[in-house]
Structures are given as C-alpha cells and as structure tokens.
C-alpha atoms as a PDB file:
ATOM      1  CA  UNK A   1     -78.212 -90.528 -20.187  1.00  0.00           C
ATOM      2  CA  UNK A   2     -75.435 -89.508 -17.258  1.00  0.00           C
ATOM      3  CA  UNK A   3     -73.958 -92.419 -15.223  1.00  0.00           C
ATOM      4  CA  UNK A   4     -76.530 -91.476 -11.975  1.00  0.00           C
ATOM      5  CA  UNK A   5     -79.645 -91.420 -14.479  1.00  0.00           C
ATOM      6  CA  UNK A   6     -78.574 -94.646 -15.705  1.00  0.00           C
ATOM      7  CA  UNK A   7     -77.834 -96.140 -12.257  1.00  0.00           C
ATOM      8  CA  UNK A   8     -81.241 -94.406 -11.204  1.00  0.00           C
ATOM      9  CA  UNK A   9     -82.744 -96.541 -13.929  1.00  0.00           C
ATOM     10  CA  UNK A  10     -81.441 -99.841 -12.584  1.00  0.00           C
ATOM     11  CA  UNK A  11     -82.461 -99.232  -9.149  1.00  0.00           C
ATOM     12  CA  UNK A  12     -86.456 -98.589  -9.861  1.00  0.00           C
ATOM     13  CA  UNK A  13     -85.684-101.678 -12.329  1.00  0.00           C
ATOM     14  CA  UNK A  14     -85.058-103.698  -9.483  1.00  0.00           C
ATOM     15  CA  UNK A  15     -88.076-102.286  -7.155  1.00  0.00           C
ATOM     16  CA  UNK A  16     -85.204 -99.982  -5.034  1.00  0.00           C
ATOM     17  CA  UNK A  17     -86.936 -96.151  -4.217  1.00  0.00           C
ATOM     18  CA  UNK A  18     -85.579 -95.474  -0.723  1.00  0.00           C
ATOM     19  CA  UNK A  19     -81.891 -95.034  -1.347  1.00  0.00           C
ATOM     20  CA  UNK A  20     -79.658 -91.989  -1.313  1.00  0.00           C
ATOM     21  CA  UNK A  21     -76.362 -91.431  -3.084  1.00  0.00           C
ATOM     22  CA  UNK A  22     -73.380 -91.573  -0.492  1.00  0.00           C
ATOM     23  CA  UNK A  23     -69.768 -90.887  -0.512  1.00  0.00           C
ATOM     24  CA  UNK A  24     -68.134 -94.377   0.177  1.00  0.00           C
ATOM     25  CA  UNK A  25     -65.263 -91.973   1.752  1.00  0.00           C
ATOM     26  CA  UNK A  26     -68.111 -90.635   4.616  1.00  0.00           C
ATOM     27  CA  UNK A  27     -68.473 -95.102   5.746  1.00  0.00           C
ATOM     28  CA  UNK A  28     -67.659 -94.271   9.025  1.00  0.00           C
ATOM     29  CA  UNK A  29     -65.152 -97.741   9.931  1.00  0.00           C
ATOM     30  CA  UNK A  30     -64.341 -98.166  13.382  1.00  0.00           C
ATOM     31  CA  UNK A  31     -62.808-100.787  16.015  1.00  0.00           C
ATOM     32  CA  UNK A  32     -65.988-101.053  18.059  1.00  0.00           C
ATOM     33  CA  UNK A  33     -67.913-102.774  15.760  1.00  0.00           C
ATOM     34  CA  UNK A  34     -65.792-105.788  14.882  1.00  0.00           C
ATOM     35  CA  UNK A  35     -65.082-106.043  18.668  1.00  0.00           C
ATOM     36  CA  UNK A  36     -68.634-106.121  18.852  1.00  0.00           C
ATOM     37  CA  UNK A  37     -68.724-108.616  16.039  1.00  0.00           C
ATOM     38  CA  UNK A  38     -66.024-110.648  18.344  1.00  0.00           C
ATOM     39  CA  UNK A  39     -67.834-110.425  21.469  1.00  0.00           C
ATOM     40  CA  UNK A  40     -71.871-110.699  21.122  1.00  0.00           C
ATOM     41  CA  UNK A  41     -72.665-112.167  17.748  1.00  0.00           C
ATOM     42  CA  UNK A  42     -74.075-115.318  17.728  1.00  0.00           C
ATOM     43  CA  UNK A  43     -72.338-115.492  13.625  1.00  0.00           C
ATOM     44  CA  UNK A  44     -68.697-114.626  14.653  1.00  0.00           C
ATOM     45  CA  UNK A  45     -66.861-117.386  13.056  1.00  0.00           C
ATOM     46  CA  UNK A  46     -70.119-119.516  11.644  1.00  0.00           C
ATOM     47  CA  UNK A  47     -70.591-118.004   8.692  1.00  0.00           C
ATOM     48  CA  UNK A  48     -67.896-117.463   6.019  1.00  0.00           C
ATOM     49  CA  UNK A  49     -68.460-113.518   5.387  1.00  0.00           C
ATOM     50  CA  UNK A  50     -67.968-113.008   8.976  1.00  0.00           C
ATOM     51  CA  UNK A  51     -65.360-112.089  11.444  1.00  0.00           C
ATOM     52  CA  UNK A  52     -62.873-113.827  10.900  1.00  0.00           C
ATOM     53  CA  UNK A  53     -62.823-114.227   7.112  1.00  0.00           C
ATOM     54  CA  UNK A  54     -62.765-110.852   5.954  1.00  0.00           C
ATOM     55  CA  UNK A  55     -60.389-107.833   5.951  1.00  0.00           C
ATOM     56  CA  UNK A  56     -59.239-106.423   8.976  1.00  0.00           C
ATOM     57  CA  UNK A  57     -60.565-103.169  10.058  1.00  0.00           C
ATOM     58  CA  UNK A  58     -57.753-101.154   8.135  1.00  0.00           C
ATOM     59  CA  UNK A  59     -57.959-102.928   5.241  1.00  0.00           C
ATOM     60  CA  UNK A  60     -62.005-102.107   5.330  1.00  0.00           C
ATOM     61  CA  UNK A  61     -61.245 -98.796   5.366  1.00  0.00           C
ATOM     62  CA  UNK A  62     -58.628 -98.316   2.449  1.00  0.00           C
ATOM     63  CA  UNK A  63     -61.336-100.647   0.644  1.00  0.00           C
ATOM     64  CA  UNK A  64     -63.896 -98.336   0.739  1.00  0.00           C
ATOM     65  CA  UNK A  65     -60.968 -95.159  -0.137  1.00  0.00           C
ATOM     66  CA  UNK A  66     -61.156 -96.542  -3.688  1.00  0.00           C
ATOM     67  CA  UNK A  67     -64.367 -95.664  -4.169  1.00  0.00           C
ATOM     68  CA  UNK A  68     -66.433 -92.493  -4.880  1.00  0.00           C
ATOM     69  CA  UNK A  69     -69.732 -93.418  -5.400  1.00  0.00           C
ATOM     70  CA  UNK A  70     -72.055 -95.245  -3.829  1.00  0.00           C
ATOM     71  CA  UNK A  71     -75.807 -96.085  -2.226  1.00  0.00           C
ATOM     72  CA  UNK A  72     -77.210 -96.742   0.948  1.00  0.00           C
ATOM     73  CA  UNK A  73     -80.797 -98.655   0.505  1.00  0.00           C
ATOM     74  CA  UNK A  74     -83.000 -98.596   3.264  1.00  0.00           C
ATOM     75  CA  UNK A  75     -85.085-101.681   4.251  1.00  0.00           C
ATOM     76  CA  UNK A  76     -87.948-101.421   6.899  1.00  0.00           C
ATOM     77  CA  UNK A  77     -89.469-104.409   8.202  1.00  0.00           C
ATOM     78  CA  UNK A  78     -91.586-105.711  11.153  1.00  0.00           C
ATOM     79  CA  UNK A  79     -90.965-109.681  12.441  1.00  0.00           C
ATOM     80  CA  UNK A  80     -93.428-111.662  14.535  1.00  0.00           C
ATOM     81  CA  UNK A  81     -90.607-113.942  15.560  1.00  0.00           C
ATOM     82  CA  UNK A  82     -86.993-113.577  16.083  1.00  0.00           C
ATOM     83  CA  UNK A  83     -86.326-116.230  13.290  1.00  0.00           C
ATOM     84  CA  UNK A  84     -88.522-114.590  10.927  1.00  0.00           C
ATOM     85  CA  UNK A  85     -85.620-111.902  10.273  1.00  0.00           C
ATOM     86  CA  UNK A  86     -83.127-114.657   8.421  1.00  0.00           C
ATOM     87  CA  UNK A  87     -85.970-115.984   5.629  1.00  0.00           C
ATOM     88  CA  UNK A  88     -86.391-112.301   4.672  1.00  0.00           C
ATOM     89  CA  UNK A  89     -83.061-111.211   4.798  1.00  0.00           C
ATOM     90  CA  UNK A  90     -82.638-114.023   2.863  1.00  0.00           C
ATOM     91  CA  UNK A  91     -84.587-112.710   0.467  1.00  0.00           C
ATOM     92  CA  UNK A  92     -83.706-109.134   0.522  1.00  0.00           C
ATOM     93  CA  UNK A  93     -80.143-110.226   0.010  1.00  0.00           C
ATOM     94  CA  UNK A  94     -80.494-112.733  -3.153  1.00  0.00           C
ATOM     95  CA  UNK A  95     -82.679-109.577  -5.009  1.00  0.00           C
ATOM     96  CA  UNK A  96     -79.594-107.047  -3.966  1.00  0.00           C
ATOM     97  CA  UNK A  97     -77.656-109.837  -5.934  1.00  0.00           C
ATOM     98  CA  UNK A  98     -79.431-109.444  -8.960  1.00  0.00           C
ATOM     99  CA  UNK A  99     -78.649-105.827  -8.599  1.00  0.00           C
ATOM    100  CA  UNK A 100     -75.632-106.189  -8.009  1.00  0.00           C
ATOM    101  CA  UNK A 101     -74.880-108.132 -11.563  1.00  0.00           C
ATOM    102  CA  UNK A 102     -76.898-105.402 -13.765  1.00  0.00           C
ATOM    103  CA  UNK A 103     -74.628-102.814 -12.183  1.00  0.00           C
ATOM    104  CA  UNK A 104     -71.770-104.624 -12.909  1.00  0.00           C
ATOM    105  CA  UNK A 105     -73.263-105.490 -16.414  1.00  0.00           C
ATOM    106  CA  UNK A 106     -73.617-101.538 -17.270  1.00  0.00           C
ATOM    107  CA  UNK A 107     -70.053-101.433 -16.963  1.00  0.00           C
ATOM    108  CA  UNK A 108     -69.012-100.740 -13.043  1.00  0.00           C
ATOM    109  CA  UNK A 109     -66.765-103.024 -13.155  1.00  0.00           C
ATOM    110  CA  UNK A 110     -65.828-102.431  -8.908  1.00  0.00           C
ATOM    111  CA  UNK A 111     -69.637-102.876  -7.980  1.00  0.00           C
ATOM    112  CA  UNK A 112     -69.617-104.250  -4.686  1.00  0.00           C
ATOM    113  CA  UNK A 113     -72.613-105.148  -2.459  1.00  0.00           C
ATOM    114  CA  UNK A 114     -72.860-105.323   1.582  1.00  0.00           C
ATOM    115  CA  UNK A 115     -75.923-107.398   2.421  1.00  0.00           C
ATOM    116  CA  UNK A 116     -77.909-105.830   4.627  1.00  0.00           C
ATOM    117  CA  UNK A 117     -77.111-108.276   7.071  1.00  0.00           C
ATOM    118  CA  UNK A 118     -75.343-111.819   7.104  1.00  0.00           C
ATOM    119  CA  UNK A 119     -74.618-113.324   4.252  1.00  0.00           C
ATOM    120  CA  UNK A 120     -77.571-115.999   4.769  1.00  0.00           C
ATOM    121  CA  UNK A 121     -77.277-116.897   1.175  1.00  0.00           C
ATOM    122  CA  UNK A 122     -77.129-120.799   2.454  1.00  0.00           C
ATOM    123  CA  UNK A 123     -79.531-122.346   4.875  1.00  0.00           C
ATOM    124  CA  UNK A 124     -76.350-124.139   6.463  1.00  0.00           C
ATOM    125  CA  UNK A 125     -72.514-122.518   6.161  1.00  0.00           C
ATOM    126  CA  UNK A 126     -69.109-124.342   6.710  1.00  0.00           C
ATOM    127  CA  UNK A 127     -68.319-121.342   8.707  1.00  0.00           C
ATOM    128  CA  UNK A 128     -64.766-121.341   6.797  1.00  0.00           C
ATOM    129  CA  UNK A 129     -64.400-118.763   3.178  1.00  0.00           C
ATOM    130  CA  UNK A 130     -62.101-121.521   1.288  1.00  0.00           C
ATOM    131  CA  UNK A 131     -65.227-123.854   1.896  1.00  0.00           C
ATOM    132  CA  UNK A 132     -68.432-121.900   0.862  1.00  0.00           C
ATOM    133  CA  UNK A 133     -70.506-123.245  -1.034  1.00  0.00           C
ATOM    134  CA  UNK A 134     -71.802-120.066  -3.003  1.00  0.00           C
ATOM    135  CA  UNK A 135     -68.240-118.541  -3.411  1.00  0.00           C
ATOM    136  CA  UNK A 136     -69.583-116.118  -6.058  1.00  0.00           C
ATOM    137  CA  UNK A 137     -72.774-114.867  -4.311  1.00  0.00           C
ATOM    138  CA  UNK A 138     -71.681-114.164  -0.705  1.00  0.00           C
ATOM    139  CA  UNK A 139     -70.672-111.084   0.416  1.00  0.00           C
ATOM    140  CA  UNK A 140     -70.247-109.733   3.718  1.00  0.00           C
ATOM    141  CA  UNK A 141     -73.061-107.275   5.815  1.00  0.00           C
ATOM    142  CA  UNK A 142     -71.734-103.922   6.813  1.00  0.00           C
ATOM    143  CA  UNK A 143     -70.999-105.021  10.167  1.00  0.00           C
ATOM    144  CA  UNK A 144     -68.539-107.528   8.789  1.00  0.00           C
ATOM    145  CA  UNK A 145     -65.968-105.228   7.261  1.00  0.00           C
ATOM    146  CA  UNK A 146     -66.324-102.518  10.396  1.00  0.00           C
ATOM    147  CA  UNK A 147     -69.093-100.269   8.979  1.00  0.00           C
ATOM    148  CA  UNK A 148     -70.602 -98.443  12.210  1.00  0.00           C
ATOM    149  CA  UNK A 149     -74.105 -98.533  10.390  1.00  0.00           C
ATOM    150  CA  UNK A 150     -75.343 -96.053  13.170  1.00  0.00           C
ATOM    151  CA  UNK A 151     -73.841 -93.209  12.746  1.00  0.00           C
ATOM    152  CA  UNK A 152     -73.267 -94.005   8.881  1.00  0.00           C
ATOM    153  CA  UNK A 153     -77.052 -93.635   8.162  1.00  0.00           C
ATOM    154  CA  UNK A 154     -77.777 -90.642  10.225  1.00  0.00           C
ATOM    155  CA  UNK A 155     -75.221 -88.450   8.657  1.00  0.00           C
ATOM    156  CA  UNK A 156     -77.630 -89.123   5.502  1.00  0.00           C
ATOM    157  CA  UNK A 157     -80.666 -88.697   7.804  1.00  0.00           C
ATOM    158  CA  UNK A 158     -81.901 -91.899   7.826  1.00  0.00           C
ATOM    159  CA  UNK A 159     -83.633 -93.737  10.800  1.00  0.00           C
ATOM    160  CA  UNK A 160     -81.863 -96.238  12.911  1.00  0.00           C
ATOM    161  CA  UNK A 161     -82.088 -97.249  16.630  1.00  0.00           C
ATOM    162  CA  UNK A 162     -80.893 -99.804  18.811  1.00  0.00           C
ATOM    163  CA  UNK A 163     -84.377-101.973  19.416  1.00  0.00           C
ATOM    164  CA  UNK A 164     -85.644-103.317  22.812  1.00  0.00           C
ATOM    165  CA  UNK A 165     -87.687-105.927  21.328  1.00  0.00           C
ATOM    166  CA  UNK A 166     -88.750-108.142  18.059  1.00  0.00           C
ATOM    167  CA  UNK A 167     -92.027-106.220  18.062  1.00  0.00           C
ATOM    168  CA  UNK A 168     -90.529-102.967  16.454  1.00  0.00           C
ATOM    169  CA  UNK A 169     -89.817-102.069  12.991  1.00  0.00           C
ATOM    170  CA  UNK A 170     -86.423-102.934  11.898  1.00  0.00           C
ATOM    171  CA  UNK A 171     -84.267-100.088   9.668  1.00  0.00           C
ATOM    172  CA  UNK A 172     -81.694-102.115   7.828  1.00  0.00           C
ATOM    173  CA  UNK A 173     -79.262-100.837   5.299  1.00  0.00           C
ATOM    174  CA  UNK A 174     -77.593-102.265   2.444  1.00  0.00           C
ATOM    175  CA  UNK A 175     -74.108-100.472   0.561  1.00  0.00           C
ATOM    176  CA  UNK A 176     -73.845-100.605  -2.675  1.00  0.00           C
ATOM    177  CA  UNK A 177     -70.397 -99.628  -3.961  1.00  0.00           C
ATOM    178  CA  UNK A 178     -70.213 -98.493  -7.381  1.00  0.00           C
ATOM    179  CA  UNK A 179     -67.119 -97.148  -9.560  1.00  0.00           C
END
C-alpha cells in the first residue's frame, strides 16, 4: 500500500470523506489575518493557542515550508445559536485529535493538526501557553498561525464566504500536516 492509500485508509477510519490533498507550500500566510486576530476576535489573548502564544507570522510561514504534504478537511454545519458553534467545534476538534495520533502512529512523525477553529479543547483556558491545562492536545486554528483560510480553500475549490448571520451554513476547514 503507497503512503496516500495508507493515509486514505486512516481518514475513512476516522469518518473523514470531504478532504483534498494540498501542498502545505500553496497555505497562503499573510499579515491581515493576525491583525485581524489582534483587532476583532473576541479570543485574542484568552485562549492559549491564540495570538499571542504562537509563532509570529514569519515563523508560520517557514513552518509550513517544511512540509510537502498535507489535507484540508471540510466541515459544514448549520447553528441555531451563536453558542452552539463552540460545543461542536468542540467536538469536531477532539475527533481530529484522534486522527491526528493514528497518523502520527503510522509513522509521520511531523503530523501536525490546525483545529478547525479555537482550540476549545477546555471549557475554561488560563489564556497563557506555559499554563494550559491540556498541553499535549491543543493546537492552534488556522487563523492562529496566519492561514488566510479564504483564499486557501478556493484555490482547491472549496466553498467559503464571509456570513451575514448564524442562520447560514458554516464551511470550516481543518489542516492536517503530514510528513
């Protein structure tokens, strides 16, 4: 079995279909989005896979140079409530985990996982990396480490827009990072 068979194999293992191989090289990294991380997110400095405790935007981008595979998997959900989002991200993000490990298990020894959005691993976070309490499981979302998600997806055709309101269907996108 080749390396993307076997990988294949993992991913329907774990319930993943809608995912496309990717180029970590093509992670389009720019300013904007940590500004934007900075200046309009409620989780700048609250959670401990946020701005400020990870990489600066350079460093995201000569993280991601060391790679040459990876995979984007798409997540589509609909909330009633704005606070809905966090208890299935939540979830999303502790099954990515578990992904995660059997990757690394099969012998990628640099697989690496952004969450498909904050780290939300804890109900409550110190805000502060040297005092998480689940050291080993969190790992920052895309946004974190200056991933401009947008234009990222579409260059793999996927679906993403900025939404007006709760009401619509959210397209959210996890990396996975595999060497």
């Amino acid at each position: 079995m080749d390396n993307q068979a076997k990988l294949e194999a993992l991913l329907a293992k774990h319930g993943y279909a809608d995912f496309k191989w990717m180029n970590p090289r093509d992670i389009v990294v720019s300013q904007w989005v940590r500004m934007k991380c900075m200046y309009g997110c409620a989780e700048y400095g609250r959670t401990a896979s946020c701005p400020p405790n990870v990489p600066s935007v350079q460093e995201c981008r000569q993280f991601f140079d060391e790679y040459k595979t990876g995979a984007i998997l798409h997540f589509e959900k609909q909330v009633d409530k704005p606070e809905d989002r966090h208890a299935w991200s939540r979830k999303v993000n502790q099954k990515l985990l578990k992904l995660e490990r059997d990757v690394f298990v099969a012998g990628y020894e640099k697989a690496f996982l952004l969450f498909m959005d904050s780290c939300c691993i804890c109900k409550e976070c110190p805000g502060v990396r040297e005092e998480c309490r689940q050291p080993r499981l969190a790992r920052p979302s895309p946004e974190a480490m200056g991933v401009d998600v947008f234009s990222t997806v579409r260059r793999y055709d996927y679906p993403i827009e900025v939404l007006s309101e709760y009401s619509q269907a959210m397209h959210r996108y996890a990396f996975l990072l595999i060497e």
